[in-house]
C-alpha atoms as a PDB file:
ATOM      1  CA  UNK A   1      -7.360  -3.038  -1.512  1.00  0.00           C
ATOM      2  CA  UNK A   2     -10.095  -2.959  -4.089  1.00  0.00           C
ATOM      3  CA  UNK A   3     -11.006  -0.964  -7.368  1.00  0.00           C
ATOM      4  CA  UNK A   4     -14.251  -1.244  -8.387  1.00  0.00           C
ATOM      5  CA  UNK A   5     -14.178   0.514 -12.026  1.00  0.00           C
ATOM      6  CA  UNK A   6     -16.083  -0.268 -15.147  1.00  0.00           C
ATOM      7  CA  UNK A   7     -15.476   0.555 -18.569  1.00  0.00           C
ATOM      8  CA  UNK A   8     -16.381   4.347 -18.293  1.00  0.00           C
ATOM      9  CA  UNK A   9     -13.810   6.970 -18.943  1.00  0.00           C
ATOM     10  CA  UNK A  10     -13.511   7.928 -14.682  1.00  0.00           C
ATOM     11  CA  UNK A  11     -13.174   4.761 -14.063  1.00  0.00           C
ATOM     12  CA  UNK A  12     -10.550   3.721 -16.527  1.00  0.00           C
ATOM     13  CA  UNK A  13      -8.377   6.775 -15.292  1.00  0.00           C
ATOM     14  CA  UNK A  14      -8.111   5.123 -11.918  1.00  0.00           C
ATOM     15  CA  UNK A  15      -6.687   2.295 -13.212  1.00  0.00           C
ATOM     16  CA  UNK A  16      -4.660   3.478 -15.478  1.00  0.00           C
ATOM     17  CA  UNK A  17      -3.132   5.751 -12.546  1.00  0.00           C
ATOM     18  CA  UNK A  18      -3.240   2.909  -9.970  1.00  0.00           C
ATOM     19  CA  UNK A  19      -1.071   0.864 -12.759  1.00  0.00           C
ATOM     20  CA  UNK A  20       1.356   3.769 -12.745  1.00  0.00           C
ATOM     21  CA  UNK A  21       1.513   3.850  -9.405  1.00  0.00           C
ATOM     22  CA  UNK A  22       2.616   0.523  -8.909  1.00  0.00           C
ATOM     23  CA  UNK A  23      -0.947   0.314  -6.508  1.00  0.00           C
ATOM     24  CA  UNK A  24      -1.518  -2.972  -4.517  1.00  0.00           C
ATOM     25  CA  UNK A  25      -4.720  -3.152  -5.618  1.00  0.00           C
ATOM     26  CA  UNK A  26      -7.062  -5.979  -7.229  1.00  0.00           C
ATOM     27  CA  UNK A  27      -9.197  -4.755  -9.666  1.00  0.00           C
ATOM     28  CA  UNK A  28     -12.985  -5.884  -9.259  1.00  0.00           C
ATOM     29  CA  UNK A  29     -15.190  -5.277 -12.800  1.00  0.00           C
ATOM     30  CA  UNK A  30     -19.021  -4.162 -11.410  1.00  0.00           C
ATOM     31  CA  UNK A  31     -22.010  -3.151 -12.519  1.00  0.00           C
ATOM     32  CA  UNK A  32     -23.355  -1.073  -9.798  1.00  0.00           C
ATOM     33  CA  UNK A  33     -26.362   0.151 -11.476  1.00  0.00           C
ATOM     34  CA  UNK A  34     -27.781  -3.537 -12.096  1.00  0.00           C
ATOM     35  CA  UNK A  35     -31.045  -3.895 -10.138  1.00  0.00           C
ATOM     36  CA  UNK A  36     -29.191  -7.022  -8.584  1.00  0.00           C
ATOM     37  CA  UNK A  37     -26.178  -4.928  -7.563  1.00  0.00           C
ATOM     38  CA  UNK A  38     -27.388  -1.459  -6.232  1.00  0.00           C
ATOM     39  CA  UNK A  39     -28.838  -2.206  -3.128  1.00  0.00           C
ATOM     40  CA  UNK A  40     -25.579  -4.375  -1.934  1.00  0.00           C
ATOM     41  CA  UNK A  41     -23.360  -1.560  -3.393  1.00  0.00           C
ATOM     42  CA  UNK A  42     -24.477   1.706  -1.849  1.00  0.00           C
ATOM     43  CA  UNK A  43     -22.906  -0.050   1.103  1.00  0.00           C
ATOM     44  CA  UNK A  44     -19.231   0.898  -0.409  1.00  0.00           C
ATOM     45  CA  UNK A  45     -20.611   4.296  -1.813  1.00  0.00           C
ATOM     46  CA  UNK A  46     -24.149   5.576  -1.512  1.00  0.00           C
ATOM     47  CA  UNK A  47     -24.072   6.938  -5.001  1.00  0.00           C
ATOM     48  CA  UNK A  48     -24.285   3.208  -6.194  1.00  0.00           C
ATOM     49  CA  UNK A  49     -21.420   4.761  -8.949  1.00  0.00           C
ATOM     50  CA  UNK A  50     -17.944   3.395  -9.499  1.00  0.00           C
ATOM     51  CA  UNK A  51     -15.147   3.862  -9.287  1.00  0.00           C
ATOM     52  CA  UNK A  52     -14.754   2.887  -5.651  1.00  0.00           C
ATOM     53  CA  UNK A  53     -11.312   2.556  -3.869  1.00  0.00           C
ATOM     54  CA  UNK A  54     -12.083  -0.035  -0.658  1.00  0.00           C
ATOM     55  CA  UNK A  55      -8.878  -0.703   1.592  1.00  0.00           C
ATOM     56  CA  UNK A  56      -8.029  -3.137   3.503  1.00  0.00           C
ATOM     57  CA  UNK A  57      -9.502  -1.804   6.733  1.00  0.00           C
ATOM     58  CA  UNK A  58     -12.862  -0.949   5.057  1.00  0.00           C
ATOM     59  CA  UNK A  59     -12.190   2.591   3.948  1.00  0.00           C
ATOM     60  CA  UNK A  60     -13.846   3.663   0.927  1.00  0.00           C
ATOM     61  CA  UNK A  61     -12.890   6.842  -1.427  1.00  0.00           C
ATOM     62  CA  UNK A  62     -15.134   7.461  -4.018  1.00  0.00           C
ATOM     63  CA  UNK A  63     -15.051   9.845  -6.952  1.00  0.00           C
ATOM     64  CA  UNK A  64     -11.964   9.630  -9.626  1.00  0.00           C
ATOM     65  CA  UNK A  65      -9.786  12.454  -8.696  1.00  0.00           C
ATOM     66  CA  UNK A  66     -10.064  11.544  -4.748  1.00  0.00           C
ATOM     67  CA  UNK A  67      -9.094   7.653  -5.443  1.00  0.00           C
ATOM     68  CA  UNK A  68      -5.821   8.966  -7.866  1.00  0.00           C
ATOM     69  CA  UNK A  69      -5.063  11.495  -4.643  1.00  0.00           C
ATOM     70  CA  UNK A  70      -5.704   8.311  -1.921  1.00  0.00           C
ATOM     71  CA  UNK A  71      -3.536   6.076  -3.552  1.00  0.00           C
ATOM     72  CA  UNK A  72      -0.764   8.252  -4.375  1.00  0.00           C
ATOM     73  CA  UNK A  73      -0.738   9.091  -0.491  1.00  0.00           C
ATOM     74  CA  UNK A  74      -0.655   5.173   0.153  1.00  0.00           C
ATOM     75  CA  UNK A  75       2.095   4.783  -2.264  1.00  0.00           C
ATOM     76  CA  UNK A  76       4.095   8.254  -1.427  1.00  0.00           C
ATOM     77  CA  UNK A  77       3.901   9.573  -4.776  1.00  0.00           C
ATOM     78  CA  UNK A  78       4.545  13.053  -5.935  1.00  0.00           C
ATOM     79  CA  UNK A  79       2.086  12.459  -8.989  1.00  0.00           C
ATOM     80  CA  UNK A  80      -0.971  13.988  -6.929  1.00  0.00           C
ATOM     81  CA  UNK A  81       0.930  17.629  -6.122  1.00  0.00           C
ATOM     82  CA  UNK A  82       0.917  18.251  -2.499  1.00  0.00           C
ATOM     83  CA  UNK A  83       3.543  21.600  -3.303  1.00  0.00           C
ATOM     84  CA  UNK A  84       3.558  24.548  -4.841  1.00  0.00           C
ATOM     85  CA  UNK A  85       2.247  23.091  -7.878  1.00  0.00           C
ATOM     86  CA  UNK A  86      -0.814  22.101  -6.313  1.00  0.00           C
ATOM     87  CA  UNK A  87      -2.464  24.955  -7.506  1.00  0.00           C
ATOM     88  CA  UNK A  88      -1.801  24.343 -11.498  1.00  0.00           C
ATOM     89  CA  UNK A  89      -3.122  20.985 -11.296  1.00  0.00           C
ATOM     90  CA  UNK A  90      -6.152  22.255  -9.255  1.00  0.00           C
ATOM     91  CA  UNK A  91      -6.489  24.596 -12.435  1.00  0.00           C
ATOM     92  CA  UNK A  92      -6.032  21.876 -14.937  1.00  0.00           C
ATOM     93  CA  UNK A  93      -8.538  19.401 -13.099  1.00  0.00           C
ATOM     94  CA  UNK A  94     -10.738  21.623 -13.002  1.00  0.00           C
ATOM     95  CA  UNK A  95     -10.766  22.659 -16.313  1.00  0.00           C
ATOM     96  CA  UNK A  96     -11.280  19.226 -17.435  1.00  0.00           C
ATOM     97  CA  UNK A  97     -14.045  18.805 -14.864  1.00  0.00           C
ATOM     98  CA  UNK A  98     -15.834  21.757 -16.273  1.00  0.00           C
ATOM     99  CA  UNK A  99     -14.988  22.085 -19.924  1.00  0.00           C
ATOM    100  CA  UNK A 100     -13.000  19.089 -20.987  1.00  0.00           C
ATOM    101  CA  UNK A 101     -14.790  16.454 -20.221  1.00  0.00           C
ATOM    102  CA  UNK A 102     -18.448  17.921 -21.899  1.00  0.00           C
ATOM    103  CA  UNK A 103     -16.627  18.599 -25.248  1.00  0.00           C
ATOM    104  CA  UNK A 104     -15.115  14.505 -25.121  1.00  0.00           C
ATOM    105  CA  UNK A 105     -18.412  13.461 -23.968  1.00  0.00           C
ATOM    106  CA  UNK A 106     -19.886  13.129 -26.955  1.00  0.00           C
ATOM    107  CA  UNK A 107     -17.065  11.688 -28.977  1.00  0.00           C
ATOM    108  CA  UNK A 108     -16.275   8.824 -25.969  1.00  0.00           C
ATOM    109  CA  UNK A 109     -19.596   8.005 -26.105  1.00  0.00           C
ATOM    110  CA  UNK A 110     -20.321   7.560 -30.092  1.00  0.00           C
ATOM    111  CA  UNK A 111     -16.434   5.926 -30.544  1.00  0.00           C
ATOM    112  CA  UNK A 112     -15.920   4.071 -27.557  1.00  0.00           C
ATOM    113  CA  UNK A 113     -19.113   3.355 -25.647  1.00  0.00           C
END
């Protein structure tokens, strides 16, 4: 498999959760935006965004949450919660989604970026 991630925050989660998944995965830097790149890349995921999660047999999974979710099915992981507590980290996803991830956005972008 391959992780197509960049230096972004979404993409950096992936890998950091592949990592602690003990993934098989080979991580592949791109920059998908790069007039050179997009045309080739909306092949893998017609948003031309990473990160992008391509197995072996050509599956892709785009979007952060769904890649941490597909790999912790490939590894059988409980970190993605399948149970009860599926709901409470719906909540807390979501919350970052919506309301976490505005309030950082400024900070990761004027410290990090």
């Amino acid at each position: 498999m391959k992780l197509y991630y960049s230096h972004n925050l979404n993409p950096r989660v992936c890998v950091a959760a592949s990592k602690h998944l003990g993934a098989p995965v080979d991580y592949v830097w791109a920059s998908p935006q790069h007039p050179d790149n997009i045309t080739a890349f909306r092949a893998i995921n017609p948003n031309a965004l990473v990160p992008v999660l391509v197995e072996d047999d050509g599956r892709t999974t785009w979007e952060t949450d769904a890649i941490v979710c597909r790999l912790c099915q490939l590894t059988g992981s409980d970190f993605w919660r399948a149970d009860g507590g599926a709901v409470e980290m719906t909540r807390w996803l979501s919350w970052s989604a919506y309301h976490f991830g505005r309030a950082a956005d400024p900070l990761y972008f004027y410290r990090v970026v």
